[in-house]
PDB file of N, CA and C in Angstrom:
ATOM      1  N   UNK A   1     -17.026  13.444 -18.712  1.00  0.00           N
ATOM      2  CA  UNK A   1     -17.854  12.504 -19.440  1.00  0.00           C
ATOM      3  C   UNK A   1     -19.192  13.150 -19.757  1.00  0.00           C
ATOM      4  N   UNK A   2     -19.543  12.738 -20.604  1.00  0.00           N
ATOM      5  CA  UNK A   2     -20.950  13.682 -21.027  1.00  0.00           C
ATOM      6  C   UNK A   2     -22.115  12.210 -20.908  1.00  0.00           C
ATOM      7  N   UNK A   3     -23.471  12.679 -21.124  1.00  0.00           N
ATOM      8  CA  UNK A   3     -24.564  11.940 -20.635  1.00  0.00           C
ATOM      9  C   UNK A   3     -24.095  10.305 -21.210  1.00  0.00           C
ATOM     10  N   UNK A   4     -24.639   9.442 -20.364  1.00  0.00           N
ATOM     11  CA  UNK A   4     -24.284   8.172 -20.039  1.00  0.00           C
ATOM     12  C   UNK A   4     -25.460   8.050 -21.759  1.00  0.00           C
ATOM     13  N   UNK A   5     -26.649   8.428 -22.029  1.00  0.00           N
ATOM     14  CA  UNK A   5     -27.535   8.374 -22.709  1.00  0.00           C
ATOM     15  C   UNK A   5     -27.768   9.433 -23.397  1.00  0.00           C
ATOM     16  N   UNK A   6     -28.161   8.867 -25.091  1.00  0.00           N
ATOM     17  CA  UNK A   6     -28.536  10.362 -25.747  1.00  0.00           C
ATOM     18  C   UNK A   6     -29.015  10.294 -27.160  1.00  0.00           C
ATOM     19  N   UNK A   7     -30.465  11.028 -27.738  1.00  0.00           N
ATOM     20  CA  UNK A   7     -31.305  10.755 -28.538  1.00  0.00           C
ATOM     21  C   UNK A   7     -31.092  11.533 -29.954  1.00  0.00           C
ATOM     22  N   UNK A   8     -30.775  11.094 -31.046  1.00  0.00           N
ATOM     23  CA  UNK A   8     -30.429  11.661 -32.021  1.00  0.00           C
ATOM     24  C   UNK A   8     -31.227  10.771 -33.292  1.00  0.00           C
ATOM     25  N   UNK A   9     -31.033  11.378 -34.669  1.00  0.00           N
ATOM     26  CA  UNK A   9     -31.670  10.773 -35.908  1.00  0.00           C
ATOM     27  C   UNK A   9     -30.463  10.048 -36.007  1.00  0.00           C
ATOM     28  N   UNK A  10     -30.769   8.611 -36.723  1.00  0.00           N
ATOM     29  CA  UNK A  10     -29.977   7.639 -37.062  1.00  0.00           C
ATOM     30  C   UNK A  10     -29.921   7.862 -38.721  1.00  0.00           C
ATOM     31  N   UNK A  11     -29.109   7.067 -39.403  1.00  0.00           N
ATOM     32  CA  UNK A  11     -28.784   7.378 -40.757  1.00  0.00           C
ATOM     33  C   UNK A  11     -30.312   7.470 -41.884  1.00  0.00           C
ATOM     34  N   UNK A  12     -30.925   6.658 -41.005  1.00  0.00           N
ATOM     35  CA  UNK A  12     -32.531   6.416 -41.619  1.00  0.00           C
ATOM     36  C   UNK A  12     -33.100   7.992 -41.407  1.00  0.00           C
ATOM     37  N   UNK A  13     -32.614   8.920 -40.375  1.00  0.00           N
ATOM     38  CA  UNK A  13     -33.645   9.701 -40.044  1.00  0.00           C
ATOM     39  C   UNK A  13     -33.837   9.907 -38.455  1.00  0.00           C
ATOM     40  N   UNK A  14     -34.244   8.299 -38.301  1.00  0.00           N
ATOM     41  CA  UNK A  14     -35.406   7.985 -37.329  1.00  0.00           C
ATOM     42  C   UNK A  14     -34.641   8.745 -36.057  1.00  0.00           C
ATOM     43  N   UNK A  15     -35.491   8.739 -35.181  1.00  0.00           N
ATOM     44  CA  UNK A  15     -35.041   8.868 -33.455  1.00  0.00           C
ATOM     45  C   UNK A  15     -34.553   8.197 -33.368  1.00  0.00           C
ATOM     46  N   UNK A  16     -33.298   7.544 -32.608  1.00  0.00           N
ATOM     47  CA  UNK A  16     -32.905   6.824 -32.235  1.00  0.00           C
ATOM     48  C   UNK A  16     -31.929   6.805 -30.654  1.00  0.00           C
ATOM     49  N   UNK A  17     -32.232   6.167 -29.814  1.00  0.00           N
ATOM     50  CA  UNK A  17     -31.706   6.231 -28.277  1.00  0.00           C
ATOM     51  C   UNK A  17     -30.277   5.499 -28.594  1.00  0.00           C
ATOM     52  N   UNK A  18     -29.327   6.333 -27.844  1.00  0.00           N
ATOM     53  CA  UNK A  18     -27.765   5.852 -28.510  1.00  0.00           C
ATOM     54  C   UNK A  18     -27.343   5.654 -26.680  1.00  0.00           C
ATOM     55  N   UNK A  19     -26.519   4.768 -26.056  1.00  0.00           N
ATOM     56  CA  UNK A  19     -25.497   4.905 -24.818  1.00  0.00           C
ATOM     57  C   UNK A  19     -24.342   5.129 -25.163  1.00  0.00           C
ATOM     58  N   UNK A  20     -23.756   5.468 -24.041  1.00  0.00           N
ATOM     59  CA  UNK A  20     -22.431   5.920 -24.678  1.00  0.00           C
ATOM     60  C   UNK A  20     -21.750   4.874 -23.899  1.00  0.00           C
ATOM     61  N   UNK A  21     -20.457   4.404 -24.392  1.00  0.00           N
ATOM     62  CA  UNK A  21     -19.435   3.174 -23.765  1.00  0.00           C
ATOM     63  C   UNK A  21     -18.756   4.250 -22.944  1.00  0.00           C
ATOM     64  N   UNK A  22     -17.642   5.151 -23.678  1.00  0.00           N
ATOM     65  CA  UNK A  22     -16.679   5.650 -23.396  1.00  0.00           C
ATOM     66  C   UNK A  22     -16.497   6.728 -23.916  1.00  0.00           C
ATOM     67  N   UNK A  23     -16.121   7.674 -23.459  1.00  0.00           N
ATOM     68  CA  UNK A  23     -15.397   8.822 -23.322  1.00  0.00           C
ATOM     69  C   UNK A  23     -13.980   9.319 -23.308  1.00  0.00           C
ATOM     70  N   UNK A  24     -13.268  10.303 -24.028  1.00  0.00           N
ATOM     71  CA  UNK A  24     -12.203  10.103 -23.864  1.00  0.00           C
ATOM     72  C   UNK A  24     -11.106  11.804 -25.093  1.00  0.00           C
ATOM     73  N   UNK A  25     -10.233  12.182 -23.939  1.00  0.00           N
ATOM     74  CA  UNK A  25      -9.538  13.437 -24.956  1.00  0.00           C
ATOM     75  C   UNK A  25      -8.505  13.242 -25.529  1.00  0.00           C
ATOM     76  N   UNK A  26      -7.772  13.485 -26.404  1.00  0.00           N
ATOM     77  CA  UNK A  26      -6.769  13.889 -27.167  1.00  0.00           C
ATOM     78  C   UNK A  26      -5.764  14.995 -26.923  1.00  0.00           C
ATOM     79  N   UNK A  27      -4.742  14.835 -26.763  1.00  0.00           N
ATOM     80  CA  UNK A  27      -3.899  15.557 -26.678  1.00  0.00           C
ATOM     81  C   UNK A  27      -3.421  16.362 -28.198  1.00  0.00           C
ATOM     82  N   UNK A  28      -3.207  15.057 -28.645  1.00  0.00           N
ATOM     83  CA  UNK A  28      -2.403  15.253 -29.939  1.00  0.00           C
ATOM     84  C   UNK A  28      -3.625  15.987 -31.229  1.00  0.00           C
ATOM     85  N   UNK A  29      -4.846  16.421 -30.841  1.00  0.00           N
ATOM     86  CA  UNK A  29      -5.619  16.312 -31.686  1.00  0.00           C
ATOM     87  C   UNK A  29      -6.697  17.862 -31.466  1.00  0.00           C
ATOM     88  N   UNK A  30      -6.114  17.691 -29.938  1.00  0.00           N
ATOM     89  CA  UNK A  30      -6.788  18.584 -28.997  1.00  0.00           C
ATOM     90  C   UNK A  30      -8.812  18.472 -29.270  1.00  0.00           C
ATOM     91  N   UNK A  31      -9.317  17.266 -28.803  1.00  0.00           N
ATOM     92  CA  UNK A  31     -10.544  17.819 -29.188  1.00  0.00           C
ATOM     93  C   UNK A  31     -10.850  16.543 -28.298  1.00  0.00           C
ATOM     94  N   UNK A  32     -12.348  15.919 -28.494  1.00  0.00           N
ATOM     95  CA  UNK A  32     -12.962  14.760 -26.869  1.00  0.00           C
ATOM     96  C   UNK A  32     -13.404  13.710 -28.347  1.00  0.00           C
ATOM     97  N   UNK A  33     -13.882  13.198 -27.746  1.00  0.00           N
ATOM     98  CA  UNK A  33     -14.575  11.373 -28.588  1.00  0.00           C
ATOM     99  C   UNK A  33     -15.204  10.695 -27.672  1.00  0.00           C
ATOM    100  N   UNK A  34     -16.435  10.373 -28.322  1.00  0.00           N
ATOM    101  CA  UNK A  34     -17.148   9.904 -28.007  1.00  0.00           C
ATOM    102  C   UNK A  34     -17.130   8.010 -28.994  1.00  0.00           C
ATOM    103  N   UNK A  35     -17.441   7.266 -27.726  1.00  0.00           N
ATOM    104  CA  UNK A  35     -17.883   5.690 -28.550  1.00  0.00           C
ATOM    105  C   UNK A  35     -19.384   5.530 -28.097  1.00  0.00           C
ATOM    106  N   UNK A  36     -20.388   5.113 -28.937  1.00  0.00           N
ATOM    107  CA  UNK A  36     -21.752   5.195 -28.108  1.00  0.00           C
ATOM    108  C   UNK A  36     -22.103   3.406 -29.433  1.00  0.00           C
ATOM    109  N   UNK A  37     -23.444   3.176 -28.704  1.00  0.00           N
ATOM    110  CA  UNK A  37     -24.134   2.015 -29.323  1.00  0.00           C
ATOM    111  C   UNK A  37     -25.344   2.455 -29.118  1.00  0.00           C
ATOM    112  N   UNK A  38     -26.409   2.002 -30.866  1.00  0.00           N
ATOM    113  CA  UNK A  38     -27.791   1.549 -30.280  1.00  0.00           C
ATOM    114  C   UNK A  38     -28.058   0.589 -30.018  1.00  0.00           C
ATOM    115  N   UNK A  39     -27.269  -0.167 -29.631  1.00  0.00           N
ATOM    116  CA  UNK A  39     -27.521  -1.589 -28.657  1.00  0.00           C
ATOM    117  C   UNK A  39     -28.365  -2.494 -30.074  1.00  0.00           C
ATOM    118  N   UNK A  40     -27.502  -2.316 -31.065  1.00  0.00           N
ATOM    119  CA  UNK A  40     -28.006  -3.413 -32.264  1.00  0.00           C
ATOM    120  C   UNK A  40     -27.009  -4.054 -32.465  1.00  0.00           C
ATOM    121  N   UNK A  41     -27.031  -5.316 -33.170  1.00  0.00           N
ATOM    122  CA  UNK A  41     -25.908  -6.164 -33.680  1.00  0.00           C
ATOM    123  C   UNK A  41     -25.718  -6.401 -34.824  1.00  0.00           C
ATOM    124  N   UNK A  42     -24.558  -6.612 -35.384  1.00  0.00           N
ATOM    125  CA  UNK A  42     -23.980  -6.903 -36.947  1.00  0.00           C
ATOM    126  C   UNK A  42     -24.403  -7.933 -37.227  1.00  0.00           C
ATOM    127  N   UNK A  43     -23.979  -8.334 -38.507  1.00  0.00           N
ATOM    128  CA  UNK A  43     -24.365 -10.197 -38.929  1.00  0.00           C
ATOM    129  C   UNK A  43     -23.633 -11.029 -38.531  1.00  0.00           C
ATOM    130  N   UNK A  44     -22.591 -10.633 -37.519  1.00  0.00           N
ATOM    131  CA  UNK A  44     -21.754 -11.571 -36.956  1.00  0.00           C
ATOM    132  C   UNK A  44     -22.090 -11.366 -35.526  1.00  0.00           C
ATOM    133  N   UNK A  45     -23.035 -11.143 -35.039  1.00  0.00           N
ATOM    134  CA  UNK A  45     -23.489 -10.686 -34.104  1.00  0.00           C
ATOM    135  C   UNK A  45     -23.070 -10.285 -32.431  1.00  0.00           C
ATOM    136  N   UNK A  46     -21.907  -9.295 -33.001  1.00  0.00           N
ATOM    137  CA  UNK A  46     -21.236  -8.402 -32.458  1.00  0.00           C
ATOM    138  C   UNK A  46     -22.291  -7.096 -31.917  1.00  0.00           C
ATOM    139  N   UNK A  47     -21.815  -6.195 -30.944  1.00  0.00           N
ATOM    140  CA  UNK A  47     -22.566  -4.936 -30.718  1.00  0.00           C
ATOM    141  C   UNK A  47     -21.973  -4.431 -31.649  1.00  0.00           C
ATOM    142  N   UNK A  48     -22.825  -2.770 -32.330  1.00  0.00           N
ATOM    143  CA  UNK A  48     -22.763  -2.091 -33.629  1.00  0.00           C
ATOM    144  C   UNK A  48     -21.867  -1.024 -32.549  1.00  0.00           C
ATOM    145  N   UNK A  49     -21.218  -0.183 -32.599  1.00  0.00           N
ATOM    146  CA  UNK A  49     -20.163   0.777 -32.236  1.00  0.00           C
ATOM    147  C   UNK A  49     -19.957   1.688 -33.082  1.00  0.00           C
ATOM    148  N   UNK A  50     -20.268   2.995 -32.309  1.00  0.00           N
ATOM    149  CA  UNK A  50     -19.764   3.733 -33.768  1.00  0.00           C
ATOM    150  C   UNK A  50     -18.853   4.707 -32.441  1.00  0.00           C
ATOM    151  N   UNK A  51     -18.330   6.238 -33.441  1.00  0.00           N
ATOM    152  CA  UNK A  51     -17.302   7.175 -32.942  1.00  0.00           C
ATOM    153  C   UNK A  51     -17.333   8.397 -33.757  1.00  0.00           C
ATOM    154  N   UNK A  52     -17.412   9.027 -32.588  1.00  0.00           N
ATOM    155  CA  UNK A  52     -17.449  10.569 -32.797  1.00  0.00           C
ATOM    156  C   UNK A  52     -16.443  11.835 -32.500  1.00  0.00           C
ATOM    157  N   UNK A  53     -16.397  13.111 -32.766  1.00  0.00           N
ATOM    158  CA  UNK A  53     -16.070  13.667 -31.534  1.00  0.00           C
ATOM    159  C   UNK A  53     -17.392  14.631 -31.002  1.00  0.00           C
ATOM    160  N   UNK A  54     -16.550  15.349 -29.930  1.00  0.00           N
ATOM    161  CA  UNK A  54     -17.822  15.607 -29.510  1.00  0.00           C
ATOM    162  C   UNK A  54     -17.337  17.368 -28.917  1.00  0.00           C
ATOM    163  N   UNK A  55     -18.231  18.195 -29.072  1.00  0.00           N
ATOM    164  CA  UNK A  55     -17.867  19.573 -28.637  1.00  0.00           C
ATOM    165  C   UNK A  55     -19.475  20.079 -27.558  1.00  0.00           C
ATOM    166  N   UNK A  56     -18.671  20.867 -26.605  1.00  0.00           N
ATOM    167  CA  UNK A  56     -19.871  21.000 -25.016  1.00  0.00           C
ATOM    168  C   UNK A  56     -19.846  23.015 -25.283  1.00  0.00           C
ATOM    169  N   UNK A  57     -20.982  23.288 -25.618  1.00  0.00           N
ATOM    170  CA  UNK A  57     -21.136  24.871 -25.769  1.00  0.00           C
ATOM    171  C   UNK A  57     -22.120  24.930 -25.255  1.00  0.00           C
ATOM    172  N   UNK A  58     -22.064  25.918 -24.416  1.00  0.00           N
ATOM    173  CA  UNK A  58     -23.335  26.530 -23.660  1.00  0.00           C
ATOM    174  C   UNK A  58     -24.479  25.002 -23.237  1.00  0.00           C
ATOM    175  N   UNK A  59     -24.030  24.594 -22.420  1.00  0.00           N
ATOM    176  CA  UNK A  59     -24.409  22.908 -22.066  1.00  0.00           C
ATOM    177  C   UNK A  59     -25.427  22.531 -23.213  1.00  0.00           C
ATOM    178  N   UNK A  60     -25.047  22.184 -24.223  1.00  0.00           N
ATOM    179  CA  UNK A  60     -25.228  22.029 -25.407  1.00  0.00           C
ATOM    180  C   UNK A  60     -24.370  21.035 -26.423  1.00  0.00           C
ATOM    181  N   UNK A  61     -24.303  20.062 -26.994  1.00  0.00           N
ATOM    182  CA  UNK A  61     -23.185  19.156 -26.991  1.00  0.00           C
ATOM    183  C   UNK A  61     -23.306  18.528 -29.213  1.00  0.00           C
ATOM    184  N   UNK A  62     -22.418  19.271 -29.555  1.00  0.00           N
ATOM    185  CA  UNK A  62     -22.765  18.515 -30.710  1.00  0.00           C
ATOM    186  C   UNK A  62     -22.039  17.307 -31.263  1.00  0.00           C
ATOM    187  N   UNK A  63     -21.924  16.258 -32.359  1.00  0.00           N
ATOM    188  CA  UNK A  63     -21.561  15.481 -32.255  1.00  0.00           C
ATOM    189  C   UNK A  63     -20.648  15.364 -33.995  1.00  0.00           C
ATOM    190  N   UNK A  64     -19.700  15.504 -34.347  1.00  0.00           N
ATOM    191  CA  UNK A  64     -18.972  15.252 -35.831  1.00  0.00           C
ATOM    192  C   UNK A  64     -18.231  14.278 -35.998  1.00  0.00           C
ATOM    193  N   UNK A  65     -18.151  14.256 -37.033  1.00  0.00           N
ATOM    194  CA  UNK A  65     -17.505  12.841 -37.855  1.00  0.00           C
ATOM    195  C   UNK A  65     -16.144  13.151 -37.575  1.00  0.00           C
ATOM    196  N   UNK A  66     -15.496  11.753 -37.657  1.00  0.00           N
ATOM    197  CA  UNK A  66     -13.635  11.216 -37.619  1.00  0.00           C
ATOM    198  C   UNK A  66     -13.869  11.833 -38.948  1.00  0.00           C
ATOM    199  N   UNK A  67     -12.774  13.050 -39.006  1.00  0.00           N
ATOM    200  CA  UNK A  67     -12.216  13.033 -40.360  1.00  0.00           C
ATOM    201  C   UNK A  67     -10.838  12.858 -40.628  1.00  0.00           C
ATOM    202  N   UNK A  68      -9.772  11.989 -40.163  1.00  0.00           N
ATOM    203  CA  UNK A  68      -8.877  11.340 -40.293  1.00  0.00           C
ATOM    204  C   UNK A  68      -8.452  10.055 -39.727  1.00  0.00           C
ATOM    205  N   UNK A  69      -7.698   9.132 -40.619  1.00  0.00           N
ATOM    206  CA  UNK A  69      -6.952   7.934 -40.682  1.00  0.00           C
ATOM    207  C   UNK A  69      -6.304   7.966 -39.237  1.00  0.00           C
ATOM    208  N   UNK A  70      -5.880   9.086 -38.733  1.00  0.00           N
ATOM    209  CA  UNK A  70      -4.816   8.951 -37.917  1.00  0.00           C
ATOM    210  C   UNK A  70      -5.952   8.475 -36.341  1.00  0.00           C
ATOM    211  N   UNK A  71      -6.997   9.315 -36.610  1.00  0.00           N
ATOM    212  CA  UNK A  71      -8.094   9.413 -35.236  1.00  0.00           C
ATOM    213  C   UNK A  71      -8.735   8.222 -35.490  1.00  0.00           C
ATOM    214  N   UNK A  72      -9.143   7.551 -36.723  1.00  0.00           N
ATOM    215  CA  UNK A  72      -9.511   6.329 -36.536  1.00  0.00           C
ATOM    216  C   UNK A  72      -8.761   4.987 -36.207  1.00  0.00           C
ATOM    217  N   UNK A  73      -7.599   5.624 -36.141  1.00  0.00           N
ATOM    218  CA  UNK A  73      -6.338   3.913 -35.553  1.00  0.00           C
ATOM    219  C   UNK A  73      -6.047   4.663 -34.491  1.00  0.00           C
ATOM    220  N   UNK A  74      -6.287   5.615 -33.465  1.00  0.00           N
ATOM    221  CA  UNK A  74      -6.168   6.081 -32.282  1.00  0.00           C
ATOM    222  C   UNK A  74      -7.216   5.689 -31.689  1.00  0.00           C
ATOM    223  N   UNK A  75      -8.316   5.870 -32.292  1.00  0.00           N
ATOM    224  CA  UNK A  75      -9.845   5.267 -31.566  1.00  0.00           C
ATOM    225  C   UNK A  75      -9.675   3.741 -31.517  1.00  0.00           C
ATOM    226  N   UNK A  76      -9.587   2.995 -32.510  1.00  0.00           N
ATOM    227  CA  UNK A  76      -9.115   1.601 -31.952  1.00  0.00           C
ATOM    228  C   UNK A  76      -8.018   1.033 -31.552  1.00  0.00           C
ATOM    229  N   UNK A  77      -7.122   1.772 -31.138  1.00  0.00           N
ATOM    230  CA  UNK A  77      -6.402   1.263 -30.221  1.00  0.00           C
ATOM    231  C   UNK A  77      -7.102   2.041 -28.858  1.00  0.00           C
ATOM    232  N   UNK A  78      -7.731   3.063 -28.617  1.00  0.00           N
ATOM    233  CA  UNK A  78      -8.341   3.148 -27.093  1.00  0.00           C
ATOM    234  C   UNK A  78      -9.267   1.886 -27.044  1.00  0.00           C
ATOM    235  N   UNK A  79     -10.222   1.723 -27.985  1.00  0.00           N
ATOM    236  CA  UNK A  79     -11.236   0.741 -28.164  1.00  0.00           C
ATOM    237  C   UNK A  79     -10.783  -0.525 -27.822  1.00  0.00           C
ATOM    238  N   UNK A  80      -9.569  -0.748 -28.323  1.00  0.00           N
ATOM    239  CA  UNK A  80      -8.724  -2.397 -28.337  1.00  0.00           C
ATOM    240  C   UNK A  80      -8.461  -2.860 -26.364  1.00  0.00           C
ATOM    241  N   UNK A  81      -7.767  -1.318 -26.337  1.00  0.00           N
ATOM    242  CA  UNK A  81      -7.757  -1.212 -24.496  1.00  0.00           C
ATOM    243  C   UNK A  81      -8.666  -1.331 -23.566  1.00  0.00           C
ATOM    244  N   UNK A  82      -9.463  -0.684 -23.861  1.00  0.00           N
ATOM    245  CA  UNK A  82     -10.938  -0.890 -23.359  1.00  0.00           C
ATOM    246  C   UNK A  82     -11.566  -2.432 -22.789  1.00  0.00           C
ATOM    247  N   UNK A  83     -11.229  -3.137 -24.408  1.00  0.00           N
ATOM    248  CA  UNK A  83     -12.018  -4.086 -24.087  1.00  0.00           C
ATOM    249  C   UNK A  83     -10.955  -5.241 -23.301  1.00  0.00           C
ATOM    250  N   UNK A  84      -9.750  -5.124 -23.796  1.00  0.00           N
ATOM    251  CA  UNK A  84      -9.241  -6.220 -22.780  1.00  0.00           C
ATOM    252  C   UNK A  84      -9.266  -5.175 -21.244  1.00  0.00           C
ATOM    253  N   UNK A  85      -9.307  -4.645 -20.775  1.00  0.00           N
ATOM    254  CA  UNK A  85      -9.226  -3.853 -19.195  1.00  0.00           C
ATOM    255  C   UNK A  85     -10.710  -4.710 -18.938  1.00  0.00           C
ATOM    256  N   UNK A  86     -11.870  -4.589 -19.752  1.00  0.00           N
ATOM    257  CA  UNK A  86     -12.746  -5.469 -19.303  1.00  0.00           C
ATOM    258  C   UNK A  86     -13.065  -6.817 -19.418  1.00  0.00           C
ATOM    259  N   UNK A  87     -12.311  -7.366 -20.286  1.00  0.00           N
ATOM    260  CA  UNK A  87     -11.939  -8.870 -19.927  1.00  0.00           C
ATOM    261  C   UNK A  87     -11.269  -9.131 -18.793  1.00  0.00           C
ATOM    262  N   UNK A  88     -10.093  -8.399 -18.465  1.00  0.00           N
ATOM    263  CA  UNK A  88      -9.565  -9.361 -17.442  1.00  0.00           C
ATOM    264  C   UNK A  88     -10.410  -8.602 -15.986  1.00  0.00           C
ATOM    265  N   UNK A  89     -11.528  -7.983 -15.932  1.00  0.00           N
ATOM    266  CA  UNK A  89     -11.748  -7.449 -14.675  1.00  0.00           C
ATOM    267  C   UNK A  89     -12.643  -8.976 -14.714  1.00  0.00           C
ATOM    268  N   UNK A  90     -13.293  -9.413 -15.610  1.00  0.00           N
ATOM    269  CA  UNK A  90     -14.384 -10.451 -15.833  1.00  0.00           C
ATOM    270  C   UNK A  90     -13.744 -12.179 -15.059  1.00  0.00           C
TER     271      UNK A  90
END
């Protein structure tokens, strides 16, 4: 798992302090993903979620875009799991 917390430019630019939910590798894809929030909400006022992957060089960690269909219906179905495992712990 890489830092629980972590500071990057948001689409504006700005600084922005991101947490991370979850963590998680791929077999089929061979590479890690990251789910993080800036703890903002939509207009339906849901938490905002986004997804990455994520590569660790020389403890150094950068962060790239889903560039396929297939990794974005793999991410929500981990995402989908996620959240009921924490419903029923609730």
């Amino acid at each position: 798992m890489i830092n629980d917390k972590f500071t990057m430019p948001n689409e504006a630019g700005k600084l922005t302090d991101y947490d991370v939910i979850l963590t998680f590798d791929l077999e089929e894809t061979n590479k890690s993903y990251v789910i993080y929030t800036d703890n903002t909400k939509n207009e339906k006022g849901m938490l905002k979620l986004y997804a990455s992957t994520y590569l660790i060089k020389n403890n150094v960690w950068t962060l790239e875009a889903i560039k396929t269909k297939q990794e974005l219906q793999i991410i929500k179905i981990v995402m989908d799991a996620y959240y009921r495992g924490l419903k029923s712990n609730n």
